[in-house]
N, C-alpha and C. Protein backbone atom coordinates (compact mmCIF):
# COMPACT_ATOMS: atom_id res chain seq x y z
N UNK A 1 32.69 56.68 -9.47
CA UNK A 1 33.42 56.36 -8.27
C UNK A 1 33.39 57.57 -7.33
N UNK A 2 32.85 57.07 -5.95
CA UNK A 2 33.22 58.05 -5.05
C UNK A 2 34.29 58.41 -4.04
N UNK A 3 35.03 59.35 -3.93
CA UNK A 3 36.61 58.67 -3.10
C UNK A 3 36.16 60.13 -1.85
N UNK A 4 36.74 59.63 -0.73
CA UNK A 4 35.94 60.93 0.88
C UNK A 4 37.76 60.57 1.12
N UNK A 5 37.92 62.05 0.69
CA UNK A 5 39.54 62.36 0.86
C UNK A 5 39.71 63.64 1.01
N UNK A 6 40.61 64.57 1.95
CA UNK A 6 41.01 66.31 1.77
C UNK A 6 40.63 66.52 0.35
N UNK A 7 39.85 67.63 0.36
CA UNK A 7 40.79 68.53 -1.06
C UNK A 7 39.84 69.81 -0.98
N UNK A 8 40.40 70.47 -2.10
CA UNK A 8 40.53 71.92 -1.85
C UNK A 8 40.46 72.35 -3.08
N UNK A 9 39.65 73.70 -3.34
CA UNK A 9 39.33 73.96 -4.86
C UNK A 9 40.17 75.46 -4.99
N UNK A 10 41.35 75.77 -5.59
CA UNK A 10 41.85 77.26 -5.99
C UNK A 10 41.96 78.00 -7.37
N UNK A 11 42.28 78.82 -7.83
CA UNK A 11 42.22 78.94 -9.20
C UNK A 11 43.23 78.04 -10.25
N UNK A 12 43.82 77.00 -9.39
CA UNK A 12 44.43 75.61 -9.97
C UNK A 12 43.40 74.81 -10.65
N UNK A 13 42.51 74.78 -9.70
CA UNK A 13 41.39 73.73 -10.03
C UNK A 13 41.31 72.97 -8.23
N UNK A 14 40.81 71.23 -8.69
CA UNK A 14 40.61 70.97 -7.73
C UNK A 14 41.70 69.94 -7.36
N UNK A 15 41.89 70.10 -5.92
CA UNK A 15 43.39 69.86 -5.44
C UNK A 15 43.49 68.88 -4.97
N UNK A 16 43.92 67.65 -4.31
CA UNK A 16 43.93 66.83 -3.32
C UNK A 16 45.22 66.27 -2.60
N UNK A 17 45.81 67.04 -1.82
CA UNK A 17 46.53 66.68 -0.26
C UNK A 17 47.17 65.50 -0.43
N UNK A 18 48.87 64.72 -0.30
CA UNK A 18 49.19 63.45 0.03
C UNK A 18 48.33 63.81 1.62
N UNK A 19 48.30 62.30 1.73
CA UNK A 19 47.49 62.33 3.45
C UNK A 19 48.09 61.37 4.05
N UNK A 20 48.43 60.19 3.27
CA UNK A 20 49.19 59.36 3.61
C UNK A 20 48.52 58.12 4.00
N UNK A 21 49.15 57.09 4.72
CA UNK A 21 48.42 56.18 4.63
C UNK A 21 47.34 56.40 6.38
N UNK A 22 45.94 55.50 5.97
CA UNK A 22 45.10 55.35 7.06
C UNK A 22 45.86 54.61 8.22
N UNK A 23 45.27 55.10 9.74
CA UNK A 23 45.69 54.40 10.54
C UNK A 23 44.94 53.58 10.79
N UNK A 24 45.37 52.03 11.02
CA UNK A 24 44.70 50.99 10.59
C UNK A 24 43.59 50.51 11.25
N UNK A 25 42.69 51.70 12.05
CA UNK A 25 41.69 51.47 12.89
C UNK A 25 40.57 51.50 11.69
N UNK A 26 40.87 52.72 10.82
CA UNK A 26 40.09 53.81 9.70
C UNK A 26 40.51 52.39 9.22
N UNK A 27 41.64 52.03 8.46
CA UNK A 27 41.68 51.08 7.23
C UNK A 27 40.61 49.80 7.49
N UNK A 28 40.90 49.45 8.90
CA UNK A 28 40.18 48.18 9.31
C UNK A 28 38.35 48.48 8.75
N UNK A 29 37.81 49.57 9.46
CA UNK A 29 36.93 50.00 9.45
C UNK A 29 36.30 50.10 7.49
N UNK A 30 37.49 50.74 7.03
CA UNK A 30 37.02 50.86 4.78
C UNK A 30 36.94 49.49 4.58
N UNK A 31 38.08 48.74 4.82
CA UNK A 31 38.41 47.44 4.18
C UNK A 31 36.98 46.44 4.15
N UNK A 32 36.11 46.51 5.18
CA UNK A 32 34.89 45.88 5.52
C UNK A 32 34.31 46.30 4.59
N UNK A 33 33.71 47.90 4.49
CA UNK A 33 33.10 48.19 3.38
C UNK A 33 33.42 47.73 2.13
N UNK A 34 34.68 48.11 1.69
CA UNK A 34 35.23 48.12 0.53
C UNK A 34 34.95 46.39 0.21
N UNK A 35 35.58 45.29 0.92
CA UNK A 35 35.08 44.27 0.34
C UNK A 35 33.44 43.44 0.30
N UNK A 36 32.63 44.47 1.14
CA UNK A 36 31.39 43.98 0.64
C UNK A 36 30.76 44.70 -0.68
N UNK A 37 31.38 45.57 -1.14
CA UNK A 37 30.90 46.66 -2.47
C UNK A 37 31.61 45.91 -3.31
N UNK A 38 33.08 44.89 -2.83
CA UNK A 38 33.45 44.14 -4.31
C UNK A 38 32.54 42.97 -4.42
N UNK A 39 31.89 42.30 -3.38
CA UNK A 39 30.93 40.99 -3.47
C UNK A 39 29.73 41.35 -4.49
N UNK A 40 29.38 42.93 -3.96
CA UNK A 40 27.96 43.47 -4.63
C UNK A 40 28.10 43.10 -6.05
N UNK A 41 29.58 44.32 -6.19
CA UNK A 41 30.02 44.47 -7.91
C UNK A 41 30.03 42.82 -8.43
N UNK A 42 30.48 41.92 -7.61
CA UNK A 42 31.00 41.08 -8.68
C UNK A 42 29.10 39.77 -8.60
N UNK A 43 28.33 40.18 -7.65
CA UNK A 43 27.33 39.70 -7.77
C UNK A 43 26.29 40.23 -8.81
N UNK A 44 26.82 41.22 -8.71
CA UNK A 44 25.92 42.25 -9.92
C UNK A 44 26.65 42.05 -11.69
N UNK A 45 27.61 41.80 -11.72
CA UNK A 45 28.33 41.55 -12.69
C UNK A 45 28.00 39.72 -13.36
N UNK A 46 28.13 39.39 -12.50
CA UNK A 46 27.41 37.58 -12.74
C UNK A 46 26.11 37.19 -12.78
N UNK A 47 25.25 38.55 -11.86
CA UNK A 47 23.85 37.67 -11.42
C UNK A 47 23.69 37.08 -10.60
N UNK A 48 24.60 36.46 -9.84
CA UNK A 48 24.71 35.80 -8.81
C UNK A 48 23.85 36.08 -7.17
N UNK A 49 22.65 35.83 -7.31
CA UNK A 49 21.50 36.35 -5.89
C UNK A 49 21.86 35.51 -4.39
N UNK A 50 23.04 34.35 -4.92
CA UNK A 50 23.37 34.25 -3.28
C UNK A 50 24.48 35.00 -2.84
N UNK A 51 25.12 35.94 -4.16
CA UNK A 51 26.71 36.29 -3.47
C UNK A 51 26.13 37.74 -3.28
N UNK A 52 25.07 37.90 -3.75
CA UNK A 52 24.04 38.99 -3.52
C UNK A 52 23.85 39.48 -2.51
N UNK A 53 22.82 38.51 -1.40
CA UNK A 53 22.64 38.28 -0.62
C UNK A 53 23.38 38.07 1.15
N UNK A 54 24.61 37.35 0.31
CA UNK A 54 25.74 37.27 1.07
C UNK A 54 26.52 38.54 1.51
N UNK A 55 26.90 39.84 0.58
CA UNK A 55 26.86 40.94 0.35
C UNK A 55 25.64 41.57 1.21
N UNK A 56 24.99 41.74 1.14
CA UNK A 56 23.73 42.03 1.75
C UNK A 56 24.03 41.66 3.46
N UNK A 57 23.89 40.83 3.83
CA UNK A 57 24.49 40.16 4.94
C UNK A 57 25.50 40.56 5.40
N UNK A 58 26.72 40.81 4.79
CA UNK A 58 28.08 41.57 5.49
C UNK A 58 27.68 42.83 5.67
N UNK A 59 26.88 43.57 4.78
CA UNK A 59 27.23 45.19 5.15
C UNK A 59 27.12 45.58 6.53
N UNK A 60 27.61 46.44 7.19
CA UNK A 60 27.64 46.53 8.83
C UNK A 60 25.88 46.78 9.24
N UNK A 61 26.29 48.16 8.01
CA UNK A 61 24.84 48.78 8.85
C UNK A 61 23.34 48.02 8.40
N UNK A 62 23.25 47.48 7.55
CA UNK A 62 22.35 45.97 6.94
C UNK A 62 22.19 45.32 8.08
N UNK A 63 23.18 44.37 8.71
CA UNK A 63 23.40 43.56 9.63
C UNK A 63 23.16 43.98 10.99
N UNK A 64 23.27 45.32 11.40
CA UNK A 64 22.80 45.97 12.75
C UNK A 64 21.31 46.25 12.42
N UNK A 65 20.86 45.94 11.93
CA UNK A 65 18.94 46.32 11.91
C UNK A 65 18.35 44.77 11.38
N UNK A 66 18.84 44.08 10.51
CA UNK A 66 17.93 43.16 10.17
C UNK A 66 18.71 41.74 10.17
N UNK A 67 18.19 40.83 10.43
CA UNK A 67 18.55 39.78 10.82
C UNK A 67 18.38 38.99 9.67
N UNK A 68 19.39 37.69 9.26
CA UNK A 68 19.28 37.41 7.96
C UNK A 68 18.22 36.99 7.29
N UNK A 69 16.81 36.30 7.89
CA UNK A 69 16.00 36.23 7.32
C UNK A 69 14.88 37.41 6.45
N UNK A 70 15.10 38.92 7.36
CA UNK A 70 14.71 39.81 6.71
C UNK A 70 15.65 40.54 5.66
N UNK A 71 17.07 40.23 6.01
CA UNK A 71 17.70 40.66 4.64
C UNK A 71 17.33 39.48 3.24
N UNK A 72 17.65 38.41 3.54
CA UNK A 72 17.36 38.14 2.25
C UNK A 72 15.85 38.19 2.01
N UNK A 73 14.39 38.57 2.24
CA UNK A 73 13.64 38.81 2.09
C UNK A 73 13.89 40.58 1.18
N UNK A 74 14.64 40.94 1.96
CA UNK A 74 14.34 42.03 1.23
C UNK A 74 15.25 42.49 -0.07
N UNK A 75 16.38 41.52 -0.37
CA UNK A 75 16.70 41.21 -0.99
C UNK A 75 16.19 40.61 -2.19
N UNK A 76 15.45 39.66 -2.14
CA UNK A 76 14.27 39.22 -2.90
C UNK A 76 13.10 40.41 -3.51
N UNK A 77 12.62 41.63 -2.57
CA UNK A 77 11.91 41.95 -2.60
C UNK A 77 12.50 43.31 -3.47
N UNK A 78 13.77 43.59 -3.47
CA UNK A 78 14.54 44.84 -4.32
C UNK A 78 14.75 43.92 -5.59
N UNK A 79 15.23 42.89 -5.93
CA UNK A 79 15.44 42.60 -7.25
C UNK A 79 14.10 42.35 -7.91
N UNK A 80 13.22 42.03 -7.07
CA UNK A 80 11.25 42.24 -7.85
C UNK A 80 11.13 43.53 -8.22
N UNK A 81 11.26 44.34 -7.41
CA UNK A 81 11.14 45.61 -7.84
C UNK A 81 11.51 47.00 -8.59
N UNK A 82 12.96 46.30 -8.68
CA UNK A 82 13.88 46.74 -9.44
C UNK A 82 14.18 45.61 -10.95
N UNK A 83 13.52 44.79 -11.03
CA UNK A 83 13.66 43.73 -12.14
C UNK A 83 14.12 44.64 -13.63
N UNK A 84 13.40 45.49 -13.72
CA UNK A 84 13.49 46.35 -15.39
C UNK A 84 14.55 46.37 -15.39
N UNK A 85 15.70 47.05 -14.32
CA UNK A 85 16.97 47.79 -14.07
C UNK A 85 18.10 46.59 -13.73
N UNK A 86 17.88 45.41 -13.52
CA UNK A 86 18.66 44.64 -13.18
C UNK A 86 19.09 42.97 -14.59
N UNK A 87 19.09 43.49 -15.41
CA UNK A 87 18.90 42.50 -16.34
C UNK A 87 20.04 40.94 -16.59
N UNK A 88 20.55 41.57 -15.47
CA UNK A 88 21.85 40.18 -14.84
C UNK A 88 21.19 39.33 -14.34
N UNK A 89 20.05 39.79 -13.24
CA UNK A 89 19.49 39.06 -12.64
C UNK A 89 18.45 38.36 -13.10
N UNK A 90 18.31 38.59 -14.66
CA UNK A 90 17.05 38.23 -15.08
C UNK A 90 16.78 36.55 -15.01
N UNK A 91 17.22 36.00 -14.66
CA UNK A 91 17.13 34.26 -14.47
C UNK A 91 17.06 34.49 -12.66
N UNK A 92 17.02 35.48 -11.77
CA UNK A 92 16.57 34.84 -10.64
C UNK A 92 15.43 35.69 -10.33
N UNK A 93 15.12 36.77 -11.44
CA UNK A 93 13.24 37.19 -10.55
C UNK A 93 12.61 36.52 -10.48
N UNK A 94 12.34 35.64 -11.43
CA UNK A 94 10.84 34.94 -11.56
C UNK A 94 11.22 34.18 -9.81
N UNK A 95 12.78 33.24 -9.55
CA UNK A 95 12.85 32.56 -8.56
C UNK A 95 12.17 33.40 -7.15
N UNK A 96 12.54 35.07 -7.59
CA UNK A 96 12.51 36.10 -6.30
C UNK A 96 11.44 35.70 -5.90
N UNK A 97 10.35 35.81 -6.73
CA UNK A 97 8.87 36.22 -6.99
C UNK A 97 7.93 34.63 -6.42
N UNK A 98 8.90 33.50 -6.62
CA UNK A 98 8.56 32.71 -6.46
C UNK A 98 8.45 32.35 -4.87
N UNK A 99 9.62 32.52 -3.82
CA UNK A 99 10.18 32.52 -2.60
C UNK A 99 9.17 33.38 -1.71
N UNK A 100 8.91 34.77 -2.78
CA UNK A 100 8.01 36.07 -1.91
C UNK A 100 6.33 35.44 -1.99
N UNK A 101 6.21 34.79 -3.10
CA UNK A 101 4.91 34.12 -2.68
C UNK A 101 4.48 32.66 -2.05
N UNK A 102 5.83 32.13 -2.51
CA UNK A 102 5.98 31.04 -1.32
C UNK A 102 5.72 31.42 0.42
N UNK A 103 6.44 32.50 1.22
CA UNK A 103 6.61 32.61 2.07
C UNK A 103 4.84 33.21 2.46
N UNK A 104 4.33 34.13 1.51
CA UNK A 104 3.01 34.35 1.61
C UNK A 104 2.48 33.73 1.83
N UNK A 105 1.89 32.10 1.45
CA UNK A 105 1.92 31.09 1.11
C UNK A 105 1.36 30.45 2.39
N UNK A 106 2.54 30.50 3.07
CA UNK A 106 2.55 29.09 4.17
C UNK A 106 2.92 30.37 5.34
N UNK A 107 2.63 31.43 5.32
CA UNK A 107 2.74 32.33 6.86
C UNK A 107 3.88 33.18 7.15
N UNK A 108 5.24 32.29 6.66
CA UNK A 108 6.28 32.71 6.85
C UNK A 108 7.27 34.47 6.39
N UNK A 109 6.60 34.73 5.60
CA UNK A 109 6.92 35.78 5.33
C UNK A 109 7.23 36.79 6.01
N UNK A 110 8.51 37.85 6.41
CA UNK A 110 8.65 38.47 7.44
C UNK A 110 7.92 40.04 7.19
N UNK A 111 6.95 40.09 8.21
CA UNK A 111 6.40 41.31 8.12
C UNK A 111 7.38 42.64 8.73
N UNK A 112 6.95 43.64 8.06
CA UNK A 112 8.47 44.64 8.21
C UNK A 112 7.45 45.67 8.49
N UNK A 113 6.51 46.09 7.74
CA UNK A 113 5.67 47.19 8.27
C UNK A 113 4.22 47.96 8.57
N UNK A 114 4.17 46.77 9.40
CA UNK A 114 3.42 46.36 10.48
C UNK A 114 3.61 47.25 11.56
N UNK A 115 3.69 48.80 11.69
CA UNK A 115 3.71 49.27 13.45
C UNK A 115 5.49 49.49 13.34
N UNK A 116 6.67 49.47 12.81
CA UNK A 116 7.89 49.03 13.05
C UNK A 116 8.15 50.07 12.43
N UNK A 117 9.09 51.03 12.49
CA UNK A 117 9.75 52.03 12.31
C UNK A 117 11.06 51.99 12.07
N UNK A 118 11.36 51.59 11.07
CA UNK A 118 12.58 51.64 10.47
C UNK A 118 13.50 50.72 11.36
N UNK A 119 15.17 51.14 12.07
CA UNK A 119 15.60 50.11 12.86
C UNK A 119 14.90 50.25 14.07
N UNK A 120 14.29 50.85 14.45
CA UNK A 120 13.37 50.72 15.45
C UNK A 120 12.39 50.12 15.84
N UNK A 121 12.08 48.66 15.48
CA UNK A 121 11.25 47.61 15.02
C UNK A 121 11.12 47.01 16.07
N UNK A 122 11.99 46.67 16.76
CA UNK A 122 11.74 45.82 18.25
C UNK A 122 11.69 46.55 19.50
N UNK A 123 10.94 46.17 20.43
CA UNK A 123 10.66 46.99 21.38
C UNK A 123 11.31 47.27 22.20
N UNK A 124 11.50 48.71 22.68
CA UNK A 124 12.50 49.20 23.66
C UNK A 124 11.55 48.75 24.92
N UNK A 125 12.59 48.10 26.15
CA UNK A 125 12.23 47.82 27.42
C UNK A 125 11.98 49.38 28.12
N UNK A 126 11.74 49.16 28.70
CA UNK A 126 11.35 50.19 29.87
C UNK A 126 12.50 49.58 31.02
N UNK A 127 13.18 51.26 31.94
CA UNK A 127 13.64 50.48 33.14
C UNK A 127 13.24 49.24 33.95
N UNK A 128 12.02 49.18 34.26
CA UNK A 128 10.99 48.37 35.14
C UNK A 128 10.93 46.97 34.16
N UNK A 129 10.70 47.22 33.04
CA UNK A 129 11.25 45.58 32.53
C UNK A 129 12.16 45.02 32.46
N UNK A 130 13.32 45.81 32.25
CA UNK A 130 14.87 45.54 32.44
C UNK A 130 14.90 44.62 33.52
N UNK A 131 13.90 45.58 34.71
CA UNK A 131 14.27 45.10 36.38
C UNK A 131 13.81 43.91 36.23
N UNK A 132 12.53 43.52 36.04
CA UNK A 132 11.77 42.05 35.89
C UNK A 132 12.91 41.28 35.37
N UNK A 133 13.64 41.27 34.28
CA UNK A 133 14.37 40.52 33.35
C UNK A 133 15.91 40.25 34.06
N UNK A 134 16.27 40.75 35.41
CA UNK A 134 18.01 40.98 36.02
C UNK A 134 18.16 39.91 35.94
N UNK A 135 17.82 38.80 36.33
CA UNK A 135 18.41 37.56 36.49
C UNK A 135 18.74 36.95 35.05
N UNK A 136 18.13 36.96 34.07
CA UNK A 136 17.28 36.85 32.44
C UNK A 136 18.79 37.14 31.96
N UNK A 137 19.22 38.56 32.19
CA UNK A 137 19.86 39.27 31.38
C UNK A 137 21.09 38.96 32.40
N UNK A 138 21.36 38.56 33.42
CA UNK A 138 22.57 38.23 34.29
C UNK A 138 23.29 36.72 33.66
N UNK A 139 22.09 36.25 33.36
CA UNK A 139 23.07 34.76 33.17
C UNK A 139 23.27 35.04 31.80
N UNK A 140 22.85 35.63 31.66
CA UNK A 140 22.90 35.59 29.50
C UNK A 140 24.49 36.76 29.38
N UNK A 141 24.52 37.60 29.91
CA UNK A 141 25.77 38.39 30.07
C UNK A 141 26.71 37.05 29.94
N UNK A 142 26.36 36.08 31.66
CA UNK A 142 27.76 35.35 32.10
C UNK A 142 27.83 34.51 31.18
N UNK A 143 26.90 33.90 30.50
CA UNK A 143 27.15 32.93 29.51
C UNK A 143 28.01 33.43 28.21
N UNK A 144 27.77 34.32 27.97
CA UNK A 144 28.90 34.93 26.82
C UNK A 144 30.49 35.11 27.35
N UNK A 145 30.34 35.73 28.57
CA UNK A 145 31.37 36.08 29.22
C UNK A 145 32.57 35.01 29.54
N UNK A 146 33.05 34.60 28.12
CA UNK A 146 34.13 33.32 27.79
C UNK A 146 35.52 34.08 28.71
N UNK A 147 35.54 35.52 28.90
CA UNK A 147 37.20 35.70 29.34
C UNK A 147 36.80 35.89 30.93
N UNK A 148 35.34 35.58 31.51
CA UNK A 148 35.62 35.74 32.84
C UNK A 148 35.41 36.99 32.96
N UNK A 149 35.42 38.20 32.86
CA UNK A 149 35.41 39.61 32.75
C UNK A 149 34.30 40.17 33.45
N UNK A 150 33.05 39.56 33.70
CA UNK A 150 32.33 40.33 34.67
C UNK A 150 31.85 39.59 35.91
N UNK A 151 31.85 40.36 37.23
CA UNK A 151 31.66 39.77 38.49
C UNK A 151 30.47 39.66 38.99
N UNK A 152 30.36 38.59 39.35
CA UNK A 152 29.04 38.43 40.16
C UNK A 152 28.78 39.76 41.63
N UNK A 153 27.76 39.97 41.19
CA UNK A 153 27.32 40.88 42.70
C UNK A 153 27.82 40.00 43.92
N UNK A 154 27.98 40.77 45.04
CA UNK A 154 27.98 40.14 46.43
C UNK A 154 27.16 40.22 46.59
């Protein structure tokens, strides 16, 4: 277990600070983590490759780079590869293995590194395309914009 808390090492030993409780911006912020590491644990504990997956899918920083079809691909593609080490899962590699050559298969398979650099995979616009795109990216703003919150130019 890893715990990211004060502490302090003296000829006591090693020390750790009441700190008290998080302010609930920080708590809001662990609690996310913390309950996708219990989905992991308890997917890893059962075997379970959709609560796996699902897990996979919540983590923040997972979810800010890959979109769910490349997480569970790659999901698929860590329990193939990790198969020796995972022996919970041993009733869904062969399925993994099955899905990763399925998708081979018929085209679908999401290519990841191909030219794509880590989260840097999709292409950054240039100012000048931005510009081409104002209207593109104007109605798509207002269409989200459920509270009314941004104004049309004069």
């Amino acid at each position: 277990c890893i715990i990211e808390i004060p502490g302090y090492v003296d000829k006591n030993g090693i020390n750790m600070p009441v700190v008290g409780d998080l302010p609930l911006a920080c708590a809001a912020t662990c609690s996310a983590s913390v309950r996708v590491q219990e989905m992991a644990m308890e997917a890893a504990v059962h075997g379970d490759v959709t609560l796996l997956k699902q897990a996979m899918l919540h983590d923040p920083l997972t979810a800010a780079v890959c979109n769910p079809e490349e997480i569970w691909q790659m999901t698929d593609e860590m329990l193939v590869a990790q198969a020796e080490w995972l022996p919970n899962y041993a009733g869904e590699i062969d399925a993994a293995k099955a899905r990763l050559a399925q998708h081979e298969a018929n085209g679908t398979r999401v290519k990841l590194r191909e030219g794509w650099q880590g989260a840097a995979r999709q292409h950054t616009k240039s100012v000048e395309e931005l510009a081409k795109d104002k209207a593109a990216a104007r109605a798509n703003a207002a269409a989200a914009d459920k509270g009314k919150m941004t104004k049309e130019p004069a």
